[in-house]
Protein backbone atom coordinates (compact mmCIF):
# COMPACT_ATOMS: atom_id res chain seq x y z
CA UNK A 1 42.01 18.73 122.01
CA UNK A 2 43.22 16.18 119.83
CA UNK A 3 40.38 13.62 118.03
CA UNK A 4 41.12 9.86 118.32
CA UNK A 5 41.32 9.23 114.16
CA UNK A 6 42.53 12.34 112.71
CA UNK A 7 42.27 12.71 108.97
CA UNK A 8 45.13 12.09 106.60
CA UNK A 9 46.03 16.00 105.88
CA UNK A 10 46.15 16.19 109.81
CA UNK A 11 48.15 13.38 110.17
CA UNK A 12 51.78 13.52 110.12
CA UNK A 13 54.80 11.69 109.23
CA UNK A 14 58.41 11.27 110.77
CA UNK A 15 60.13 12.93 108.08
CA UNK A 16 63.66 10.48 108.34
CA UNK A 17 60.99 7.58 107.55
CA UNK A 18 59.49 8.97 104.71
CA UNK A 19 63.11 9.24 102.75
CA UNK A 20 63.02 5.81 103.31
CA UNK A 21 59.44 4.52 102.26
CA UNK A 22 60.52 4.63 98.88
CA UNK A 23 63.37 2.26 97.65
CA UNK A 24 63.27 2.53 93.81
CA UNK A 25 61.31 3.75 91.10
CA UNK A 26 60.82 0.02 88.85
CA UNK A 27 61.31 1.01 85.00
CA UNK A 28 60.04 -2.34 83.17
CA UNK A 29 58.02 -2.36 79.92
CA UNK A 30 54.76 -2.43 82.05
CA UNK A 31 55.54 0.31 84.38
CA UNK A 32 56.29 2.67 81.19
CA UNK A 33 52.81 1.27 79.59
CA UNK A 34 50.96 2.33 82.70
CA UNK A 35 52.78 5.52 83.38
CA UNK A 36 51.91 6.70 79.47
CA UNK A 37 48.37 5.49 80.20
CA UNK A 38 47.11 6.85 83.21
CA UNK A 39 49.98 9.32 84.28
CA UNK A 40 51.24 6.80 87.53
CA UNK A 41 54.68 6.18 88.75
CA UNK A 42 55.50 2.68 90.20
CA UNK A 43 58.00 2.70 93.01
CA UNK A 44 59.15 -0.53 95.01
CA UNK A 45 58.30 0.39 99.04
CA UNK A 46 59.14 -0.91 102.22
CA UNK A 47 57.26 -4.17 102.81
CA UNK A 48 55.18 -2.22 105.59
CA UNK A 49 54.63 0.59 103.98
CA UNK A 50 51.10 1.76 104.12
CA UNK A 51 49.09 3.82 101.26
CA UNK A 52 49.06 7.54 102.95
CA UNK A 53 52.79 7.07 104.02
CA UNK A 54 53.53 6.76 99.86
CA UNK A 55 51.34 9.20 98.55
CA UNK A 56 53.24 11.42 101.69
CA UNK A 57 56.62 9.92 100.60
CA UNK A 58 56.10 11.06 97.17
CA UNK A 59 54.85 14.40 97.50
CA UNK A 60 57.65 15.17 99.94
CA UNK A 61 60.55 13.62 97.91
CA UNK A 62 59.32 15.11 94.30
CA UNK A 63 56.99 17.71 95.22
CA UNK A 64 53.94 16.83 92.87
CA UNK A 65 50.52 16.48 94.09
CA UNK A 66 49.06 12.91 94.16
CA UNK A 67 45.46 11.65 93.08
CA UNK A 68 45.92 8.18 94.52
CA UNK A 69 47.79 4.97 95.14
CA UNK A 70 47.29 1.22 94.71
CA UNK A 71 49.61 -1.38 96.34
CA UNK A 72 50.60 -4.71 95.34
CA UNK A 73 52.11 -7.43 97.38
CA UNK A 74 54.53 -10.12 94.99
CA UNK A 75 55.37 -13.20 96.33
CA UNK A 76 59.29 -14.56 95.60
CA UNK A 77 59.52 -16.91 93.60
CA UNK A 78 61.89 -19.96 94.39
CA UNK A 79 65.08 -20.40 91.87
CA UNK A 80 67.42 -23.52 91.28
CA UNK A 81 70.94 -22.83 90.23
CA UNK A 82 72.13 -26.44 90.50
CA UNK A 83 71.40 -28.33 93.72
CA UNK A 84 71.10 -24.94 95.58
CA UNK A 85 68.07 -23.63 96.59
CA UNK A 86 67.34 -19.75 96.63
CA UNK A 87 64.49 -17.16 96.83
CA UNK A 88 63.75 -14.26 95.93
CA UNK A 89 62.68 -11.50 98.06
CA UNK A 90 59.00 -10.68 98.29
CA UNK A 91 58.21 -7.24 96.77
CA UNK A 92 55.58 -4.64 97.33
CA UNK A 93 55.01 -2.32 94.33
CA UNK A 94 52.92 1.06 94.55
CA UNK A 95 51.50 2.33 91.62
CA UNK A 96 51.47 6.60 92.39
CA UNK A 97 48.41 7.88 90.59
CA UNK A 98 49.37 11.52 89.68
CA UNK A 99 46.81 14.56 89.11
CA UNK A 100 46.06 16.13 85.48
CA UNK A 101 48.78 18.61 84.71
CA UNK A 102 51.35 17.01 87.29
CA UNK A 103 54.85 15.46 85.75
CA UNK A 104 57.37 13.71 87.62
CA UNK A 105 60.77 13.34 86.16
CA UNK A 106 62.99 10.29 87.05
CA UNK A 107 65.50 10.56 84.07
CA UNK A 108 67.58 12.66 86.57
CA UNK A 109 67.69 15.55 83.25
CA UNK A 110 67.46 18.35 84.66
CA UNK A 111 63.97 20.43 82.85
């Protein structure tokens, strides 16, 4: 008999949309600050991506186990080039809290 909310570790994910949860890994000056500080990755995700779909995501894709995740929502911002008008896509950024002792290697070197 199945409960009505199950818990996250009984929960499970379609596999094909987990490989695509995650679009890229963002390497900016403040995503290498934070991941030296507090041992987190930040990834860009699918705008309706939720928090236990990531932290699934990325201990599927990398195989590291995950303390936590925090999300944040970025609004476009509208650009001028001349008279035309453009804007730029809305972004959501998770910030992958990893556990003591786990490493996750997006140089693509092989360790």
């Amino acid at each position: 008999m199945s409960r009505v909310n199950p818990t996250p570790a009984e929960r499970k994910f379609d596999e094909g949309r987990l490989m695509q949860v995650l679009v890229a890994p963002i390497v900016s000056e403040k995503a290498t600050l934070v991941a030296e500080k507090s041992n987190a990755v930040t990834f860009k995700v699918l705008q309706n991506a939720t928090k236990p779909e990531i932290k699934a995501a990325v201990e599927l894709l990398f195989k590291v186990e995950v303390k936590g995740v925090s999300v944040v929502n970025t609004k476009g911002k509208t650009k001028r080039f001349g008279k035309t008008i453009g804007r730029r896509d809305n972004v959501r950024k998770a910030y992958v809290l990893l556990k003591p002792g786990q490493e996750l290697n997006l140089s693509g070197e092989a360790a």
